[in-house]
PDB file of N, CA and C in Angstrom:
ATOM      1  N   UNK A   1      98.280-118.547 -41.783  1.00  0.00           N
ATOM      2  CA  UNK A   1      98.857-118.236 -40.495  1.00  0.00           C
ATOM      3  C   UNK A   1      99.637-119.436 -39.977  1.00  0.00           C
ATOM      4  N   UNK A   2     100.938-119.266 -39.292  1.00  0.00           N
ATOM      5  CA  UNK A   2     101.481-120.006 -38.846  1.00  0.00           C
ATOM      6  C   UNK A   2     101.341-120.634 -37.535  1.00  0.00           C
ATOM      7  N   UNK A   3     101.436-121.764 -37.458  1.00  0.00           N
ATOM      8  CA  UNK A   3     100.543-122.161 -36.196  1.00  0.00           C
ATOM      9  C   UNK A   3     101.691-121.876 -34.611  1.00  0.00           C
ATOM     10  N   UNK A   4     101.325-121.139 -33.771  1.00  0.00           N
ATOM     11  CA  UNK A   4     101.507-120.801 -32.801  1.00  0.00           C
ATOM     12  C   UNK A   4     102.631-122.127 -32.049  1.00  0.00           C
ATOM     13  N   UNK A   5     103.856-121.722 -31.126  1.00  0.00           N
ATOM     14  CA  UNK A   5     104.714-122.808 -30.524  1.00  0.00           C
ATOM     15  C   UNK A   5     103.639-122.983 -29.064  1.00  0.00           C
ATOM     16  N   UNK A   6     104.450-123.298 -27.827  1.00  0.00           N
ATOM     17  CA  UNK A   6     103.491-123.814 -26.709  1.00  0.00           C
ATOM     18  C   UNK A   6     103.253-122.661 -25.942  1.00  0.00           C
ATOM     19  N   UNK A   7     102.073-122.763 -25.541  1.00  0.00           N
ATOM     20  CA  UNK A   7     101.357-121.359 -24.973  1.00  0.00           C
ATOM     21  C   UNK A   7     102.194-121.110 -23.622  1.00  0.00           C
ATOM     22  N   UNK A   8     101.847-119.548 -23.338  1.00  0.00           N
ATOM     23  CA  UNK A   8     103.248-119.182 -22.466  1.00  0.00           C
ATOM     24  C   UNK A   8     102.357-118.095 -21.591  1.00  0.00           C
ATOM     25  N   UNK A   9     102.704-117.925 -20.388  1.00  0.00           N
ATOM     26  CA  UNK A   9     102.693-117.397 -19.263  1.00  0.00           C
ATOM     27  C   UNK A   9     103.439-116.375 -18.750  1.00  0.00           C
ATOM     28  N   UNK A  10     103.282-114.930 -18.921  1.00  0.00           N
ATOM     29  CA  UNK A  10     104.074-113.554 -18.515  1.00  0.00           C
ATOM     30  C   UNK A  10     103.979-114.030 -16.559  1.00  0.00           C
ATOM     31  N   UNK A  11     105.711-114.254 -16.053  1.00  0.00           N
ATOM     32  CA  UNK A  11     105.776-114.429 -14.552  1.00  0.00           C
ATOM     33  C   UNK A  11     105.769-112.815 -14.037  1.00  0.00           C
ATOM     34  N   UNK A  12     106.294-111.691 -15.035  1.00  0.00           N
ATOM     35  CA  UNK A  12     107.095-110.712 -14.273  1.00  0.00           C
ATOM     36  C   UNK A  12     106.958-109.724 -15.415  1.00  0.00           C
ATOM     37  N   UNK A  13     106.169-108.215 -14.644  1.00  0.00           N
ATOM     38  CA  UNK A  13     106.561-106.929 -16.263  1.00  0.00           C
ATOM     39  C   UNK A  13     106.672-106.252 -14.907  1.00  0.00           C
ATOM     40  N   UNK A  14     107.474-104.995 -15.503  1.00  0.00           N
ATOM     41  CA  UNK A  14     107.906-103.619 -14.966  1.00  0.00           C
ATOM     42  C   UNK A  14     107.902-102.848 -16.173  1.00  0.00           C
ATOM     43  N   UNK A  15     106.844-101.980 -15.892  1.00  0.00           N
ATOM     44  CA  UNK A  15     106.634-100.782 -15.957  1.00  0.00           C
ATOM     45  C   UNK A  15     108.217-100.026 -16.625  1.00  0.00           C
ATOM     46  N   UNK A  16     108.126 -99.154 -17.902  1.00  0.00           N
ATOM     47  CA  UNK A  16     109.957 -98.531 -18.063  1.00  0.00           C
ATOM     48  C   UNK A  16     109.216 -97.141 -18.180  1.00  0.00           C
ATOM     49  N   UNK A  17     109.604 -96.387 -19.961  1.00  0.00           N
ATOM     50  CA  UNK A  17     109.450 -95.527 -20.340  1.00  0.00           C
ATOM     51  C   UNK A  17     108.406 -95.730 -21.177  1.00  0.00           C
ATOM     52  N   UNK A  18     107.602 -94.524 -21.057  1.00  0.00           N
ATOM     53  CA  UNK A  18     106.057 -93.893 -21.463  1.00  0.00           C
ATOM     54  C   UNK A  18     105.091 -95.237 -21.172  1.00  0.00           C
ATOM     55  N   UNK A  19     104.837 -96.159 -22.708  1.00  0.00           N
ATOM     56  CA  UNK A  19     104.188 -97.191 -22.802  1.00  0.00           C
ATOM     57  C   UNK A  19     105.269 -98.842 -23.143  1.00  0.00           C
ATOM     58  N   UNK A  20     105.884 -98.736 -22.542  1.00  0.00           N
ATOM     59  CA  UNK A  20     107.290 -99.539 -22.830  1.00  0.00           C
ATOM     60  C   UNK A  20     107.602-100.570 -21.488  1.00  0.00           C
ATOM     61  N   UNK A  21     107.235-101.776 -21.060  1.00  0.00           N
ATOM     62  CA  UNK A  21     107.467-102.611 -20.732  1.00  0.00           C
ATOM     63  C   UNK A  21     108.456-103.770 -20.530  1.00  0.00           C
ATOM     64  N   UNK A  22     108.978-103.948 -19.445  1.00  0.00           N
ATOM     65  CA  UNK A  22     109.909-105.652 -19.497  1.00  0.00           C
ATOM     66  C   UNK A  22     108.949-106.329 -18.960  1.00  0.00           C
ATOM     67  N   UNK A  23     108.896-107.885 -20.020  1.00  0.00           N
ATOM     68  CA  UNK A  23     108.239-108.919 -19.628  1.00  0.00           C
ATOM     69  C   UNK A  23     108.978-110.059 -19.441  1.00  0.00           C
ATOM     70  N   UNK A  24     108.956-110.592 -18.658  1.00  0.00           N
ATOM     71  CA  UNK A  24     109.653-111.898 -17.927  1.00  0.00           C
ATOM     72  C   UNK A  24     108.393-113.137 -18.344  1.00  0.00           C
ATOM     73  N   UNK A  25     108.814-114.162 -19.359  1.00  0.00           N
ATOM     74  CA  UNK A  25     107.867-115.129 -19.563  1.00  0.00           C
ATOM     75  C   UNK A  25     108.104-116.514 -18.920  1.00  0.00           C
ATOM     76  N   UNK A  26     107.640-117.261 -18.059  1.00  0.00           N
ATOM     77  CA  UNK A  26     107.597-118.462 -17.523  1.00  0.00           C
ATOM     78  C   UNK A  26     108.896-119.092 -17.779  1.00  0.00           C
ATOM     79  N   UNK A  27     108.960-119.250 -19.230  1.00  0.00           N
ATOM     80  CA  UNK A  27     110.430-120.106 -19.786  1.00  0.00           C
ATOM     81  C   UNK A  27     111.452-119.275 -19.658  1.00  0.00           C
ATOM     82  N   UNK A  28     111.487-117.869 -19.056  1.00  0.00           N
ATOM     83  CA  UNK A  28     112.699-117.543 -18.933  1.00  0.00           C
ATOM     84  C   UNK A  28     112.985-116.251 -19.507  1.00  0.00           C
ATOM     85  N   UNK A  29     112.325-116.159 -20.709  1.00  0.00           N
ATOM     86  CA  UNK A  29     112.208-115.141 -22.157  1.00  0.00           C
ATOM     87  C   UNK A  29     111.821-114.054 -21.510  1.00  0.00           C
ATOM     88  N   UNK A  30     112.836-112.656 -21.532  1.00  0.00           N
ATOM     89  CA  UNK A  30     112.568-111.426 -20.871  1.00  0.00           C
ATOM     90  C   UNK A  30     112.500-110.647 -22.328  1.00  0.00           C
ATOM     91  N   UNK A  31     111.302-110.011 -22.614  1.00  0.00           N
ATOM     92  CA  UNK A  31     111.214-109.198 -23.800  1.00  0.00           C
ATOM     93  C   UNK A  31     110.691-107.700 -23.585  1.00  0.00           C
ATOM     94  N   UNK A  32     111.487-106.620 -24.146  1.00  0.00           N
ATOM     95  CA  UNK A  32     111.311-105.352 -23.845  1.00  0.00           C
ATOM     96  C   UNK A  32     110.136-104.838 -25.155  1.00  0.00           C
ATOM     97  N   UNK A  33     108.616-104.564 -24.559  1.00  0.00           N
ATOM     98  CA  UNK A  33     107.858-103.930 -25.722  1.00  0.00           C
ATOM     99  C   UNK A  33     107.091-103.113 -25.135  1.00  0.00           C
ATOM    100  N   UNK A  34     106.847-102.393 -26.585  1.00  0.00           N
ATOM    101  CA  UNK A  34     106.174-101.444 -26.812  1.00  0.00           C
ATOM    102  C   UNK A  34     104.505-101.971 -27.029  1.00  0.00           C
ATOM    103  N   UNK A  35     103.720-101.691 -25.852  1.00  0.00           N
ATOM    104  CA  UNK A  35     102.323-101.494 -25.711  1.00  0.00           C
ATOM    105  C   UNK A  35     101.201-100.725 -26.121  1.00  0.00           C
ATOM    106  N   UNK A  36     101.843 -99.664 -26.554  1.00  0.00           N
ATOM    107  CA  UNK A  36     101.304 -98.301 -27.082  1.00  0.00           C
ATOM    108  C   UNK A  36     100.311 -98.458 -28.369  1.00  0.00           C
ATOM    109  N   UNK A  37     100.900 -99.933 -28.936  1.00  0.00           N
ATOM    110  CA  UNK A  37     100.135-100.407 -30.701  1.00  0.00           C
ATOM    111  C   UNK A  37      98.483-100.966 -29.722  1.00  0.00           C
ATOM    112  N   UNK A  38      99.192-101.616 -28.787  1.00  0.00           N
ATOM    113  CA  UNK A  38      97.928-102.555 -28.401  1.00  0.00           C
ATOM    114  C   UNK A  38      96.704-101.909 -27.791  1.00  0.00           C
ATOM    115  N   UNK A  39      96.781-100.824 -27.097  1.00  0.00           N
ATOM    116  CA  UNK A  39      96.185-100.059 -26.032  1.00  0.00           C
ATOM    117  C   UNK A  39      94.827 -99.190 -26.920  1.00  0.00           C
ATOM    118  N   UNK A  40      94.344 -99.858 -27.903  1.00  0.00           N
ATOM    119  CA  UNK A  40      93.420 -99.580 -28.518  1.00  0.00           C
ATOM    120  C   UNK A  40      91.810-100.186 -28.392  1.00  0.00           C
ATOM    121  N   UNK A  41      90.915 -99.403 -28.151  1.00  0.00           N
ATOM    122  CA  UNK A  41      89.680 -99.635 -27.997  1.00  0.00           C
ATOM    123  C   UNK A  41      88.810 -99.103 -26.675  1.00  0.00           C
ATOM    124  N   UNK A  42      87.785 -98.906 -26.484  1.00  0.00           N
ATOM    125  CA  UNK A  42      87.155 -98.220 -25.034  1.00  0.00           C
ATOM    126  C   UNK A  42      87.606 -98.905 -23.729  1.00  0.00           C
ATOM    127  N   UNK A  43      87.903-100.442 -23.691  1.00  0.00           N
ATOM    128  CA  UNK A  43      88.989-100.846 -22.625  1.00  0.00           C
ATOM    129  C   UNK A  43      89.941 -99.687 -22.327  1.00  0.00           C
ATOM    130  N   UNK A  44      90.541 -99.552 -23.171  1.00  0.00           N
ATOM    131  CA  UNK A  44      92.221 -99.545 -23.071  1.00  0.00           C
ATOM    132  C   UNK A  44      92.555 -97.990 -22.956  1.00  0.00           C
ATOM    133  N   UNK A  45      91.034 -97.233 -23.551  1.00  0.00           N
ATOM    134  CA  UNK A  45      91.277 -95.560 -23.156  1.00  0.00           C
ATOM    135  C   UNK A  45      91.568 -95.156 -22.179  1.00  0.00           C
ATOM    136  N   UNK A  46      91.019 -95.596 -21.066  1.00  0.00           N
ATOM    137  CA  UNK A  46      91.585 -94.950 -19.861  1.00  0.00           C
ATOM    138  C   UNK A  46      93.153 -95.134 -19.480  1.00  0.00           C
ATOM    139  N   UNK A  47      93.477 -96.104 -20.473  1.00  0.00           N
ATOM    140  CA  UNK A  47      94.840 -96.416 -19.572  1.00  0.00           C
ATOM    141  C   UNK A  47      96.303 -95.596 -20.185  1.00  0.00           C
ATOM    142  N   UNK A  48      95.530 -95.489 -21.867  1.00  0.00           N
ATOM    143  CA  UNK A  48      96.523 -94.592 -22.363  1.00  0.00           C
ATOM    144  C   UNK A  48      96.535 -93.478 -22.016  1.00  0.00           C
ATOM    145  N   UNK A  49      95.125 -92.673 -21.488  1.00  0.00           N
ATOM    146  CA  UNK A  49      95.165 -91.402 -21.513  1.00  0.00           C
ATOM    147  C   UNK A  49      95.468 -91.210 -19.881  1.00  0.00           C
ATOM    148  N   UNK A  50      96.112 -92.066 -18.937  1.00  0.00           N
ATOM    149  CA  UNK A  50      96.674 -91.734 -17.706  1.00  0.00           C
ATOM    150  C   UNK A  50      97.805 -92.778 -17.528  1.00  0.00           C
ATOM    151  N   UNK A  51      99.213 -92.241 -17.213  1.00  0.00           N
ATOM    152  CA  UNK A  51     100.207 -93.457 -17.209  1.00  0.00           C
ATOM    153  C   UNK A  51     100.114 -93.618 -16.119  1.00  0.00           C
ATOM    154  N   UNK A  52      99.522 -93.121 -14.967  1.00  0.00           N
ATOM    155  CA  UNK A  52     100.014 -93.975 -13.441  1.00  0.00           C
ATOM    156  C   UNK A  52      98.581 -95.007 -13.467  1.00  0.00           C
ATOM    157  N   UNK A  53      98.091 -94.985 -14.138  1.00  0.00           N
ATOM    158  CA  UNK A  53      97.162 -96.257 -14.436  1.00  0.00           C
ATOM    159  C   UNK A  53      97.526 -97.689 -15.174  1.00  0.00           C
ATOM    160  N   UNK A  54      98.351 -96.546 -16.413  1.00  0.00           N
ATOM    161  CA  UNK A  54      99.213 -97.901 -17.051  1.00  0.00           C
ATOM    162  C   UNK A  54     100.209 -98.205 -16.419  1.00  0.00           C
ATOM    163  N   UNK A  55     100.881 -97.551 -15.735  1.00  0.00           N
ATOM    164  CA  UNK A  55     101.914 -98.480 -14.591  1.00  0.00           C
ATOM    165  C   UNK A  55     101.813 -99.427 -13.227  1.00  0.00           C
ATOM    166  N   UNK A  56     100.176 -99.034 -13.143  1.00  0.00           N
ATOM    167  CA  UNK A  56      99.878 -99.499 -11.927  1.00  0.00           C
ATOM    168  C   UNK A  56      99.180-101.232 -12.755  1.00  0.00           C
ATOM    169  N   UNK A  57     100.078-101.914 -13.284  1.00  0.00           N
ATOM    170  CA  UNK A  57     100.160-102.913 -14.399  1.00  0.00           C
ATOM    171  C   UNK A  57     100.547-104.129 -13.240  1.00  0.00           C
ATOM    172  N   UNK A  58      99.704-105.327 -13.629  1.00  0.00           N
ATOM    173  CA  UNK A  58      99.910-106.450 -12.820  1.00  0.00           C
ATOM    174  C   UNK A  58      99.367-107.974 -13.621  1.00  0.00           C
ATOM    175  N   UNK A  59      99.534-108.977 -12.975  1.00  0.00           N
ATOM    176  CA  UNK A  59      99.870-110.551 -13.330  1.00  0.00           C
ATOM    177  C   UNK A  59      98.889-110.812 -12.670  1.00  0.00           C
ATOM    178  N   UNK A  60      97.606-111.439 -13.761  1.00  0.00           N
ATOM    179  CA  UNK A  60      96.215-112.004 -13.967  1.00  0.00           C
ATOM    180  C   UNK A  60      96.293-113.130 -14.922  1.00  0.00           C
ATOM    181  N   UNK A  61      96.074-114.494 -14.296  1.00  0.00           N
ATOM    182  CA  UNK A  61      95.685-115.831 -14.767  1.00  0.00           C
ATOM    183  C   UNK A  61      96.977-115.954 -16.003  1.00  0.00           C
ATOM    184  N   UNK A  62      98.258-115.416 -15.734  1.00  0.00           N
ATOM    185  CA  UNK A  62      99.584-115.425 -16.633  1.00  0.00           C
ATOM    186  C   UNK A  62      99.339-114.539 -17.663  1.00  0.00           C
ATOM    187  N   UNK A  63      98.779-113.394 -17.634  1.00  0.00           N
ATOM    188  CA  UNK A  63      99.120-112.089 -18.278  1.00  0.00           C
ATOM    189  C   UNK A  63      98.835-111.093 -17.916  1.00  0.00           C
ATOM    190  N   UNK A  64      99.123-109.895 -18.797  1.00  0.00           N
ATOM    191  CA  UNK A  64      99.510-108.451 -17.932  1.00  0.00           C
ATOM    192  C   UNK A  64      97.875-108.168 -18.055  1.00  0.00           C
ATOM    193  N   UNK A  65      97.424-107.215 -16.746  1.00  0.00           N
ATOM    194  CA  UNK A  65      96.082-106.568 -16.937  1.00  0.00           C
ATOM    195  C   UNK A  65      95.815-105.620 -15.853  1.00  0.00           C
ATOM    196  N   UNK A  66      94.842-104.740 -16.177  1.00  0.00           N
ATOM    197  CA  UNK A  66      94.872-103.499 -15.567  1.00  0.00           C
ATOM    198  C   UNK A  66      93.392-104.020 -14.406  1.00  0.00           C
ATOM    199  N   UNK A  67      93.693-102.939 -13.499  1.00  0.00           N
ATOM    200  CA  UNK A  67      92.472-102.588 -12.465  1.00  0.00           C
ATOM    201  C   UNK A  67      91.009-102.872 -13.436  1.00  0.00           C
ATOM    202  N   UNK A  68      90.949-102.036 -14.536  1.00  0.00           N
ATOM    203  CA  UNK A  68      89.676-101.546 -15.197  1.00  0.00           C
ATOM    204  C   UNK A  68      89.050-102.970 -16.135  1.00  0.00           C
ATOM    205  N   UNK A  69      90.269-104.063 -16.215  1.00  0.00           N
ATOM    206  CA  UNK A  69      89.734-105.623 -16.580  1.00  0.00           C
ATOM    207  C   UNK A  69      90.337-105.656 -18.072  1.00  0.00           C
ATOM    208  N   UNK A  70      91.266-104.572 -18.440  1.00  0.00           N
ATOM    209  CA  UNK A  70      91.862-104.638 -19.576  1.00  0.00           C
ATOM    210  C   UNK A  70      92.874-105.896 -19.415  1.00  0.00           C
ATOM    211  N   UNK A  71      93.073-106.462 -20.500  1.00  0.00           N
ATOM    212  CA  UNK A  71      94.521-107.392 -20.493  1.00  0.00           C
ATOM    213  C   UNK A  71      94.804-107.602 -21.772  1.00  0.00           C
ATOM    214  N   UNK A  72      95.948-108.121 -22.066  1.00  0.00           N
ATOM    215  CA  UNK A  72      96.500-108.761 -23.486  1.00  0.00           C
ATOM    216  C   UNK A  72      96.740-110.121 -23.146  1.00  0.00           C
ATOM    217  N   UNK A  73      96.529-111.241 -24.427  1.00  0.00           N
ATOM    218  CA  UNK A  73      96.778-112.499 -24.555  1.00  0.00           C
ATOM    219  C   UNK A  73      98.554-112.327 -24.788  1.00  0.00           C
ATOM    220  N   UNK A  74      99.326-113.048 -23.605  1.00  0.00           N
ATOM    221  CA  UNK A  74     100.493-113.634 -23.376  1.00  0.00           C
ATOM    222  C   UNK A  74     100.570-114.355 -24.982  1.00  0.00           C
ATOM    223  N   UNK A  75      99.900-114.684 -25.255  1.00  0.00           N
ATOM    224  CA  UNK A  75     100.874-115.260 -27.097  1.00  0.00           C
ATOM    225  C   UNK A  75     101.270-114.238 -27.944  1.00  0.00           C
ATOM    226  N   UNK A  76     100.148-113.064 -27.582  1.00  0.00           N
ATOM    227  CA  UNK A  76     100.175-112.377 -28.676  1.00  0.00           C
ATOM    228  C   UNK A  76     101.871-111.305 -28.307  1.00  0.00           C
ATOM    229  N   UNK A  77     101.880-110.973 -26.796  1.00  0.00           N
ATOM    230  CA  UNK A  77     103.264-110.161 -26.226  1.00  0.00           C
ATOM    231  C   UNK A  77     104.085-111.083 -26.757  1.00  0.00           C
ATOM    232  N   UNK A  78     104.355-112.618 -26.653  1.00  0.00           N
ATOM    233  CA  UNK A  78     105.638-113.768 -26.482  1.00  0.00           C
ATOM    234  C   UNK A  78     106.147-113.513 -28.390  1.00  0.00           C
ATOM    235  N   UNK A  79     104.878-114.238 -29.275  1.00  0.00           N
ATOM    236  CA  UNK A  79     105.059-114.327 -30.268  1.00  0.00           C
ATOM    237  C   UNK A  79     104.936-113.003 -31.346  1.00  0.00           C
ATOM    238  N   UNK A  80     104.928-112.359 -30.557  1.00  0.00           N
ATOM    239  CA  UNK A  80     104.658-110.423 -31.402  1.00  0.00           C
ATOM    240  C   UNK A  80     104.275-110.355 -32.589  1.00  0.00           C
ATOM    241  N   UNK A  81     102.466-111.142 -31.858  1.00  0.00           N
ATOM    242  CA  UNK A  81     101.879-110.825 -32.768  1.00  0.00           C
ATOM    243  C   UNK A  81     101.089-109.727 -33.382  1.00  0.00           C
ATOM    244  N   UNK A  82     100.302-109.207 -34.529  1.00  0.00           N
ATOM    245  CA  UNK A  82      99.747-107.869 -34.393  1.00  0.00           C
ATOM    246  C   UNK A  82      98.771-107.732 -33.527  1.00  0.00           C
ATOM    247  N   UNK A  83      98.149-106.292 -32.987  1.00  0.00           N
ATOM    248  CA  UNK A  83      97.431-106.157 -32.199  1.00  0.00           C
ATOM    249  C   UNK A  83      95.989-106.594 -33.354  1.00  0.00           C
ATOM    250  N   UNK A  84      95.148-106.616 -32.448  1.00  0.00           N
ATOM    251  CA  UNK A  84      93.431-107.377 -32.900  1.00  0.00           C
ATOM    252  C   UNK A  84      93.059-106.334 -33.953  1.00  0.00           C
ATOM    253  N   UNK A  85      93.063-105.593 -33.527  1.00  0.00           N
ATOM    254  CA  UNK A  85      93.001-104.285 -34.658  1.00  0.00           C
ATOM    255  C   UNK A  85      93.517-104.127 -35.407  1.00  0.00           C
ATOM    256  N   UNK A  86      94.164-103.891 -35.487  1.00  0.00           N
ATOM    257  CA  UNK A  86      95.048-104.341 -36.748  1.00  0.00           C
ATOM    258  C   UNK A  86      94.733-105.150 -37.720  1.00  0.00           C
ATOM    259  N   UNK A  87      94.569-106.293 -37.093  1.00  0.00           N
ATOM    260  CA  UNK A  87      94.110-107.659 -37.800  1.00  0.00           C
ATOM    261  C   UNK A  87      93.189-107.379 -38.563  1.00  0.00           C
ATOM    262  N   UNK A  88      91.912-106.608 -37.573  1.00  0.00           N
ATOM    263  CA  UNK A  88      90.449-106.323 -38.610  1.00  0.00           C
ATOM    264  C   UNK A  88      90.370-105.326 -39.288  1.00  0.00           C
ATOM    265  N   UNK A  89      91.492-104.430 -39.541  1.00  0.00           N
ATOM    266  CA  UNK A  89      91.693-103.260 -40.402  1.00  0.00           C
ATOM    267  C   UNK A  89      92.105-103.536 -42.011  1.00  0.00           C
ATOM    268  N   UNK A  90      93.117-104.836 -42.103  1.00  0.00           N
ATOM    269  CA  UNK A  90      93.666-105.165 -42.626  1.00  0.00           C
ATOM    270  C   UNK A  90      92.570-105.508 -44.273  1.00  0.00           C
ATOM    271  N   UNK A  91      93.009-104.975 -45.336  1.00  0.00           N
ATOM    272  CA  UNK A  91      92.024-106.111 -45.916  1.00  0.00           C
ATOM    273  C   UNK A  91      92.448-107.453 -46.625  1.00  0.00           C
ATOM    274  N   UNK A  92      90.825-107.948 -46.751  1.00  0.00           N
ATOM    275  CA  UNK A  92      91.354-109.649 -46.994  1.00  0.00           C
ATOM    276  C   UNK A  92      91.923-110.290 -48.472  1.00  0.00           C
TER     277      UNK A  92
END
């Protein structure tokens, strides 16, 4: 694995289409993604299976996170990395 650049801070997301996001990162870096990979696990059910939950999306300790205490690590949105799952699906 390649070692990660300097850790980064989401200032700004809005909500677009379905599960589809703009993120505004500290340094400036506005990146349009798709959330829909990440939104996996008993966290994250409620949020896929209602979008005015996933839109009702906000800025916790410099990353995105929901009412219900869901969030994603800001490296993993900046540097697009795979979701966690993924990771442990994968074999070694």
């Amino acid at each position: 694995m390649q070692p990660l650049g300097p850790r980064v801070q989401v200032r700004r997301a809005i909500p677009l289409e379905e599960f589809q996001i703009l993120l505004e990162f500290e340094d400036g870096t506005k990146k349009e993604v798709d959330l829909e990979p990440f939104l996996r696990g008993p966290i994250f059910e409620p949020i896929r299976q209602n979008i005015a939950m996933f839109r009702d999306i906000r800025i916790e300790g410099g990353t995105i996170a929901w009412a219900n205490g869901a969030d994603i690590d800001p490296d993993v949105l900046y540097y697009d990395l795979k979701p966690a799952w993924m990771e442990e699906t994968e074999p070694a």
